[in-house]
Protein backbone atom coordinates (compact mmCIF):
# COMPACT_ATOMS: atom_id res chain seq x y z
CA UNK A 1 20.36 0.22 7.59
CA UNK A 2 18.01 -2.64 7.15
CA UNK A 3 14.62 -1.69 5.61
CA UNK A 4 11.63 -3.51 7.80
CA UNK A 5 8.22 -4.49 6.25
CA UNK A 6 5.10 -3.52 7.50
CA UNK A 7 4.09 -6.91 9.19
CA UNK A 8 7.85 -6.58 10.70
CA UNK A 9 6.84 -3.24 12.63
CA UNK A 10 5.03 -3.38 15.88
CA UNK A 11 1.78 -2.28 16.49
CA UNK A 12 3.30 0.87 18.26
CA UNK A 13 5.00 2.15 14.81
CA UNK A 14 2.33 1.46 12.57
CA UNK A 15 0.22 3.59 14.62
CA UNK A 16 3.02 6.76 14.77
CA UNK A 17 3.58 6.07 11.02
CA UNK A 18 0.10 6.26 10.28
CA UNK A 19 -0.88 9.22 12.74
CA UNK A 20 2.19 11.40 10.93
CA UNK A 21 0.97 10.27 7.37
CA UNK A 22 -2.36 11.41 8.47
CA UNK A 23 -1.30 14.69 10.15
CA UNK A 24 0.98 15.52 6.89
CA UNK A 25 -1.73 14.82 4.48
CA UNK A 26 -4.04 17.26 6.47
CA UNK A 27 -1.54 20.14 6.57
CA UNK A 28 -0.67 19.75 2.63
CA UNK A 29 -4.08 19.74 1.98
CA UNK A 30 -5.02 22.43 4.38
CA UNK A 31 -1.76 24.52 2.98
CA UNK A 32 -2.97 24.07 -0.62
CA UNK A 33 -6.02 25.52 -0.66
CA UNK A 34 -4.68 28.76 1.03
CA UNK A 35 -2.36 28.97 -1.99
CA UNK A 36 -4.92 28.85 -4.23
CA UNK A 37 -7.14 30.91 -2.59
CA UNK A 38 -4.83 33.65 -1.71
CA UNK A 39 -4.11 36.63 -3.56
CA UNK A 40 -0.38 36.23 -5.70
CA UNK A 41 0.72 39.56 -4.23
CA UNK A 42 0.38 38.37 -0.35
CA UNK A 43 2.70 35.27 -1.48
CA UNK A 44 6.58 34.91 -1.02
CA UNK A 45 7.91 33.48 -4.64
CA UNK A 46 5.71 32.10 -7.52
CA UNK A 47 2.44 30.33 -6.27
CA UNK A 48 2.73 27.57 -8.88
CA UNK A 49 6.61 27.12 -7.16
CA UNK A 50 4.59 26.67 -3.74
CA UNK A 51 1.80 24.54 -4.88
CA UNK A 52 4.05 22.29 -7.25
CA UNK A 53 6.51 21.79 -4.11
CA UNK A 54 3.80 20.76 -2.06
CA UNK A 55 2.29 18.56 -4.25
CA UNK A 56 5.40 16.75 -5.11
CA UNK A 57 8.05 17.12 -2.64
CA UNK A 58 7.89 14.41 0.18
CA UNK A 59 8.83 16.21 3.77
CA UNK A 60 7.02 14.77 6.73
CA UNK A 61 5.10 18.03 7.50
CA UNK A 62 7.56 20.08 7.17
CA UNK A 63 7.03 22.17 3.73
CA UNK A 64 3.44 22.45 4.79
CA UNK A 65 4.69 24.22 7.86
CA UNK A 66 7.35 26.33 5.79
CA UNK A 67 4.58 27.56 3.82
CA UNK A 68 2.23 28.94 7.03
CA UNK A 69 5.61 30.60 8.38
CA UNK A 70 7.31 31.66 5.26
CA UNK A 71 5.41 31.74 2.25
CA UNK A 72 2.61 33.99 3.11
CA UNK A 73 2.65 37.35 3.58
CA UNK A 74 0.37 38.99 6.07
C-alpha cells in the first residue's frame, strides 16, 4: 500500500481525517475524566489500566467507546 502525503489527499479526506481526529480526541478526553472522577468500585479492571490505555493506545474512537459500554459499571 502506498502511503500518500497530506498535500497528496483531496480536500474531501483532509476534512474526514480531521473531523475523526477531532471526534476521537473529544471522546478520550470526555472518557478520561469519568475515569478519574468515578469511584474505583463502579469500574471494570484497574482504573490506571483504563486511563493508561486511553492515553496511549491509538484506536480511532474506539477504546473511548469500549470504556462508556464496558468499563463502567452502573
Amino acid at each position: 500500500m502506498a502511503v500518500r502525503r497530506w498535500d497528496e489527499l483531496s480536500p474531501q479526506v483532509r476534512r474526514l481525517l480531521v473531523a475523526a481526529g477531532s471526534v476521537d480526541a473529544v471522546l478520550r478526553a470526555v472518557a478520561l475524566v469519568d475515569v478519574r472522577r468515578r469511584p474505583a468500585d463502579r469500574v471494570r479492571g484497574p482504573k490506571w489500566v483504563w486511563a493508561t490505555a486511553l492515553s496511549v493506545v491509538s484506536s480511532a474512537g474506539l477504546l473511548p467507546l469500549a470504556w462508556f459500554v464496558l468499563g463502567r459499571r452502573r
